[in-house]
Protein backbone atom coordinates (compact mmCIF):
# COMPACT_ATOMS: atom_id res chain seq x y z
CA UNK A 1 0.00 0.00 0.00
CA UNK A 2 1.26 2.97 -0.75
CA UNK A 3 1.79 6.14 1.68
CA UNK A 4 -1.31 8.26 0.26
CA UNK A 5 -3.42 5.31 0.44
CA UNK A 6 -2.51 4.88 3.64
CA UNK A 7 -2.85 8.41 4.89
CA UNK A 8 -6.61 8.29 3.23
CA UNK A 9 -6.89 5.42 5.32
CA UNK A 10 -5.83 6.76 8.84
CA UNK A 11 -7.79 10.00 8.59
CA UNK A 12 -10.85 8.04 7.20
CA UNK A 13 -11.15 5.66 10.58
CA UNK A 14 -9.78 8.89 12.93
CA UNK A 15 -12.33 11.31 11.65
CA UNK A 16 -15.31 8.50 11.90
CA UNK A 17 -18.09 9.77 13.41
CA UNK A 18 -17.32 13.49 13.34
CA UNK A 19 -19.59 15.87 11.62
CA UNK A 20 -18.85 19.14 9.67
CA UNK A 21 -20.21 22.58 10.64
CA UNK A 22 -23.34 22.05 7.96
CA UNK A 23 -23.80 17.92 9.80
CA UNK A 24 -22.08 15.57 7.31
CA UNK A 25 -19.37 13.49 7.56
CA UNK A 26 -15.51 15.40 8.45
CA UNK A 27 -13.64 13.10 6.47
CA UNK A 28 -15.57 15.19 3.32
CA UNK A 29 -13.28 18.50 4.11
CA UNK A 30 -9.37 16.58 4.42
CA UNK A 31 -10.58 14.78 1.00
CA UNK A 32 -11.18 17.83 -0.21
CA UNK A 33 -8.30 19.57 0.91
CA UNK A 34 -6.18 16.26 -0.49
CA UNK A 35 -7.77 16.50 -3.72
CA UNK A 36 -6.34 20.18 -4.01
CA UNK A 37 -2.70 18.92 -4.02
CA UNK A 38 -0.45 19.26 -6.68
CA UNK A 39 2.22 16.71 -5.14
CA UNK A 40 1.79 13.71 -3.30
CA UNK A 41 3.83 14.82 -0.34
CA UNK A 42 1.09 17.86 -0.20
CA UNK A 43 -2.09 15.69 -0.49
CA UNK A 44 -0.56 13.35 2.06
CA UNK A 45 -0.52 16.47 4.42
CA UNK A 46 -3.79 17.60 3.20
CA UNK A 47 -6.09 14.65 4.15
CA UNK A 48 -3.85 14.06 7.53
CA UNK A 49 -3.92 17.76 8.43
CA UNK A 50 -6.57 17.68 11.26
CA UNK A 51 -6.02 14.22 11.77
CA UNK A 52 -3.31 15.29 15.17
CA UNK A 53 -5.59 18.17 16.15
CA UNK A 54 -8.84 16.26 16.10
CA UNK A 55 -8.18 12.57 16.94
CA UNK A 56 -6.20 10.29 19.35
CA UNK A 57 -2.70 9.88 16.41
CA UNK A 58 0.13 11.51 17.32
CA UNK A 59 3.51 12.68 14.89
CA UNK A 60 5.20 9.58 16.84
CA UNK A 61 2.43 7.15 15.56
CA UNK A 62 2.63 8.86 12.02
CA UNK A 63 6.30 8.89 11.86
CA UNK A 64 6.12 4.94 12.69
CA UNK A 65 3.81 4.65 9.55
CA UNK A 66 6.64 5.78 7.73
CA UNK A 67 5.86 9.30 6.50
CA UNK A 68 8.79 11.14 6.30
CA UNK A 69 10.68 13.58 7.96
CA UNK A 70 8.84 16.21 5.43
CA UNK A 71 5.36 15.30 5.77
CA UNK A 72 5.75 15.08 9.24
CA UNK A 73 7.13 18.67 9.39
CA UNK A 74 4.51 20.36 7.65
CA UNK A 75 2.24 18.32 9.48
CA UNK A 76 3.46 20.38 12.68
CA UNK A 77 3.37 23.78 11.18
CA UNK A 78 -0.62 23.30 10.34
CA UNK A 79 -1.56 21.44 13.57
CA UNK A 80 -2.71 23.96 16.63
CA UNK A 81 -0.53 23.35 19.66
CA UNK A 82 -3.84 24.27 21.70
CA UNK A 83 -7.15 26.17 21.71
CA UNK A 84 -5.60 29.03 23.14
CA UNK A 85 -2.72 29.63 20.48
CA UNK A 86 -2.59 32.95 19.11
CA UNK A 87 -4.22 32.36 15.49
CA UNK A 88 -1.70 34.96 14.05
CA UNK A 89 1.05 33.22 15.31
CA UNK A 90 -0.18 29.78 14.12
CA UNK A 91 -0.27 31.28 10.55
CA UNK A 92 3.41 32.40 10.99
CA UNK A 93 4.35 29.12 12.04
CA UNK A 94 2.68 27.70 8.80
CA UNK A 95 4.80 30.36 6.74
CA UNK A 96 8.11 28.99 7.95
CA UNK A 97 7.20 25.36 5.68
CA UNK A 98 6.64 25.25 2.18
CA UNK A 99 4.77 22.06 1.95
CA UNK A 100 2.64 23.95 5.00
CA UNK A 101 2.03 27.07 3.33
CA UNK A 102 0.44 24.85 0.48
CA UNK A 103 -1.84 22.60 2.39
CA UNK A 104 -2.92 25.69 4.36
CA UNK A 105 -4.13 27.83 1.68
CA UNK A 106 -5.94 24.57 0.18
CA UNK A 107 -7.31 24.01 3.47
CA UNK A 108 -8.67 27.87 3.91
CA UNK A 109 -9.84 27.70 0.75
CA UNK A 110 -11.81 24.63 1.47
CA UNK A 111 -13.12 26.29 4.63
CA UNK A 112 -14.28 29.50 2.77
CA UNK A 113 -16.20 27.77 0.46
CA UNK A 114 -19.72 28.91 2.01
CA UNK A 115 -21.61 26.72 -1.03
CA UNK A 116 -22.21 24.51 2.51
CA UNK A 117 -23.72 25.95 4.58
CA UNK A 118 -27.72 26.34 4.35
CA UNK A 119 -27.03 30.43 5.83
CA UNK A 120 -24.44 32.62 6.62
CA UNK A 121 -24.57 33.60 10.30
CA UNK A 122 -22.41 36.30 12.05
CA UNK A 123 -20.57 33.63 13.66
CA UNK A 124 -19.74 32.41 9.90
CA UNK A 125 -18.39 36.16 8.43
CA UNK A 126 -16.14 36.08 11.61
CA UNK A 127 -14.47 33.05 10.79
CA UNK A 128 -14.22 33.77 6.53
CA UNK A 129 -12.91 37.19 7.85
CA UNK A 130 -10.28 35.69 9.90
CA UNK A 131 -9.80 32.61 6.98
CA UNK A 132 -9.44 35.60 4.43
CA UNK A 133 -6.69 37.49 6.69
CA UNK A 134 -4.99 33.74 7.16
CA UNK A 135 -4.91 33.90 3.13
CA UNK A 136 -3.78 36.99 2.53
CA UNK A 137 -1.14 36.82 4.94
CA UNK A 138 0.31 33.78 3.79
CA UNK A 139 0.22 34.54 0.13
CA UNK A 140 1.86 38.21 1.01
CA UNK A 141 -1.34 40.14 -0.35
CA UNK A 142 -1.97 43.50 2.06
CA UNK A 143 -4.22 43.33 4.60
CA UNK A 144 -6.18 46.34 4.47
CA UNK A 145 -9.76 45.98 6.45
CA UNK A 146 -10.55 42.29 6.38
């Protein structure tokens, strides 16, 4: 089996069960953010990216499934360290890894698809506002009022 087969497979049994803001199945958004991936290194990253964050795996259990040193790098520039980590600071983390930077803009753009979601509610335009500022910041656009 190969590695991306195997990463599909992890995140599919670690995500079971969880739903999505609009109710269906999680594993929907890392598939999508996977399918986005030019390289197989960055749709490895893509459908494992919540997969530390979310679930019981840790990089020690991924690293003894045999993704490499890279994957699991970029794997710890998109994961949260906790709920109380600076969001700004998160983002320049993610800025510092190439392969990050990649799976991260695939993954906000993922998350500010709003084709989703039955309504928009104010809780919603928070979050694309802060997704869009993510974005901007790590593709170097300015940030003027986002």
């Amino acid at each position: 089996m190969n590695k991306l087969q195997r990463a599909i497979e992890i995140a599919t049994e670690a995500h079971k069960g969880q739903v999505d803001k609009s109710g269906k199945d999680y594993i929907g958004h890392p598939l999508r953010v996977m399918e986005m991936g030019k390289t197989e290194e960055e749709k490895i990253v893509g459908v494992l990216h919540d997969v530390i964050e979310d679930t019981d795996w840790t990089f020690e259990k991924l690293a003894e499934e045999g993704f490499s040193d890279e994957v699991i790098a970029a794997l710890k520039c998109v994961t949260k360290t906790s709920e109380n980590e600076d969001y700004d600071d998160f983002i320049d983390r993610v800025k510092k890894n190439p392969l990050a930077v990649a799976v991260k803009l695939n993954d906000l753009s993922d998350n500010m698809d709003i084709r989703r979601l039955p309504y928009l509610s104010d809780k919603d335009v928070k979050r694309l506002k802060k997704y869009l500022k993510a974005y901007k910041m790590l593709t170097g656009e300015p940030i003027y009022s986002v």
